[in-house]
Protein backbone atom coordinates (compact mmCIF):
# COMPACT_ATOMS: atom_id res chain seq x y z
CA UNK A 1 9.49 190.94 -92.63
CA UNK A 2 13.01 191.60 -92.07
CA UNK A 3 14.16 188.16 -90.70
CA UNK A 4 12.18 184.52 -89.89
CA UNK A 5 13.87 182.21 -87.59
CA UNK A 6 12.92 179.15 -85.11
CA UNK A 7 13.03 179.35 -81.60
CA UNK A 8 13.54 176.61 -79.47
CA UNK A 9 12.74 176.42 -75.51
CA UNK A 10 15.93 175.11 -74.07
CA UNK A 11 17.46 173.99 -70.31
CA UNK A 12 20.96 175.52 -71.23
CA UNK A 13 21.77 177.78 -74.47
CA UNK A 14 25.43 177.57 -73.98
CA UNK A 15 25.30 173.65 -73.99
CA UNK A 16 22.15 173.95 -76.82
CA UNK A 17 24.09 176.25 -79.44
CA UNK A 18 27.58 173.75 -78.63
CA UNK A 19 25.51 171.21 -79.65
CA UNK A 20 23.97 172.37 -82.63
CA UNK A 21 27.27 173.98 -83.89
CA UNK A 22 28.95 170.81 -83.81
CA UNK A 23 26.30 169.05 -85.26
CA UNK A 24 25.48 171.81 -88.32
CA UNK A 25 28.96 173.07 -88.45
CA UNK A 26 27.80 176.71 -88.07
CA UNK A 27 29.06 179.12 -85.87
CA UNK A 28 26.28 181.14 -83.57
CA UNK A 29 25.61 184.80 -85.19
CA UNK A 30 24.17 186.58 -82.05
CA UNK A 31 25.01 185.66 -78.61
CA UNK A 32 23.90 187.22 -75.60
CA UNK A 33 22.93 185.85 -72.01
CA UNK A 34 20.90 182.80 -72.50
CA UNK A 35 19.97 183.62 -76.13
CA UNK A 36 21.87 182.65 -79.28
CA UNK A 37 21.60 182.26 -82.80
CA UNK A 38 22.65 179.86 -85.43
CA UNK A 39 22.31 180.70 -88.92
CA UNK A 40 22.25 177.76 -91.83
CA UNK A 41 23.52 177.93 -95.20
CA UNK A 42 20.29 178.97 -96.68
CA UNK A 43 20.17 181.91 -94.40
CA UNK A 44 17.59 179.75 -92.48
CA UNK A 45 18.35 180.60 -88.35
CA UNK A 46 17.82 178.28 -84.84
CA UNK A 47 17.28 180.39 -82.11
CA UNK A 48 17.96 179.29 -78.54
CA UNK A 49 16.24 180.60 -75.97
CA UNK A 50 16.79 179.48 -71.66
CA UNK A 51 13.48 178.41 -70.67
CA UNK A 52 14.71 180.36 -67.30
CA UNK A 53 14.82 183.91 -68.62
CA UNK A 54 11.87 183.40 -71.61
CA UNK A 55 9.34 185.95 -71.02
CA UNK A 56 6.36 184.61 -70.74
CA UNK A 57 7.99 181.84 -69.04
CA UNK A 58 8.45 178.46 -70.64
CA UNK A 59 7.79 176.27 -68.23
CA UNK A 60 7.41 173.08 -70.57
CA UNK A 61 9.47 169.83 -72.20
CA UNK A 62 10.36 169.38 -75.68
CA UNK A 63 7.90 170.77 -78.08
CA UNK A 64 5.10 169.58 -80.64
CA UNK A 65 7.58 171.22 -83.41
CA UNK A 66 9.92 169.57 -85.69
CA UNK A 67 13.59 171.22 -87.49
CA UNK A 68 13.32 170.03 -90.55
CA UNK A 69 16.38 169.60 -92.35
CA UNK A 70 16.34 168.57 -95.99
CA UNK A 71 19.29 167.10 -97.95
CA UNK A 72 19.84 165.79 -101.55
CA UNK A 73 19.57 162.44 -102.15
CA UNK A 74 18.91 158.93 -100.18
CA UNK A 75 22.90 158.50 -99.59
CA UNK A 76 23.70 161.43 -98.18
CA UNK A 77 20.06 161.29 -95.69
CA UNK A 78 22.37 157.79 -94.44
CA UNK A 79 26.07 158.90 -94.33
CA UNK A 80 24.30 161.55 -91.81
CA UNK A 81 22.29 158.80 -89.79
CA UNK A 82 25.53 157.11 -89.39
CA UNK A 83 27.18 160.04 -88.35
CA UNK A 84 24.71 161.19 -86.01
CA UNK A 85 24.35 157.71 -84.50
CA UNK A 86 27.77 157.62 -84.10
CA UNK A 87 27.32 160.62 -82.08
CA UNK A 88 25.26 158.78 -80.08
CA UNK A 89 22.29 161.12 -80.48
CA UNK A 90 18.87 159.59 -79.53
CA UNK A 91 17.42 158.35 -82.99
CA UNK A 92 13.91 157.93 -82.51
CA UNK A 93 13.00 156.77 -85.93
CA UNK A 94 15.63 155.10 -87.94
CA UNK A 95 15.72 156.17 -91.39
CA UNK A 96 12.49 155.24 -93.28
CA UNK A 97 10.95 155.89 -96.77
CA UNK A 98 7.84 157.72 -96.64
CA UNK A 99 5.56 159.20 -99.32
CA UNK A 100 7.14 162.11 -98.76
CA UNK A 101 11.03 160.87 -98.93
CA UNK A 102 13.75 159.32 -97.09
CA UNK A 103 13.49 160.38 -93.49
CA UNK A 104 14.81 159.72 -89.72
CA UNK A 105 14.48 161.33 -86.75
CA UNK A 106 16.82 162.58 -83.63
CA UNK A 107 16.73 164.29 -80.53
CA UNK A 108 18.74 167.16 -79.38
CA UNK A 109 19.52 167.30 -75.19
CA UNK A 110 15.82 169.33 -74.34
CA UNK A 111 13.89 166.62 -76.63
CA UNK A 112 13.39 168.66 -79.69
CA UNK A 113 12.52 166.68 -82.92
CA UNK A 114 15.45 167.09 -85.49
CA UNK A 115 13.67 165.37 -89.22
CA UNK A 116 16.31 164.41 -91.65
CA UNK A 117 14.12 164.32 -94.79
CA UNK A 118 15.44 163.43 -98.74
CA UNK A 119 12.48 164.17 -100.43
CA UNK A 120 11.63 162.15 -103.66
């Protein structure tokens, strides 16, 4: 394989990859009609598809998915809450310690889970 990316199911790409880019400070890499593509640092890429123009179609809400997004360290995992609060993005689960790590959860505008995760 060539290239592995995420695709997420969303109402408006345009308004999607805006939002990610602010929040991820990445520019999108490949932008067409309705599809566009954010890659991260770690070469890691979002793609964001228009539910309207998906083939099959995707006529569904949200997903059963998560981005995962792991940092270093418990201080950084809240300097990001607080920014992303601040943002007034929907937190859905403050941040918490699990077995796992340090961890919260947002939502971007179609309802995708976005984990912030510092693991131990």
């Amino acid at each position: 394989m060539s290239h592995t990316f995420m695709l997420l199911y969303v109402t408006d790409a345009e308004k999607s990859a805006l939002f990610y880019q602010d929040l991820l400070g990445r520019e999108p890499q490949r932008s067409s009609p309705g599809f566009i593509t954010l890659t991260l640092e770690n070469g890691f890429t979002i793609a964001l598809w228009a539910k309207n123009g998906a083939v099959p179609a995707a006529d569904f809400t949200g997903s059963s998915t998560e981005l995962v997004l792991v940092i270093d360290g418990a201080s950084k995992l809240d300097a990001t809450h607080a920014d992303w609060a601040g943002r007034e993005l929907k937190i859905v689960m403050e941040p918490t310690d699990l077995h796992f790590g340090r961890n919260f959860v947002a939502l971007d505008p179609d309802g995708h889970r976005i984990r912030v995760v510092a693991p131990v």
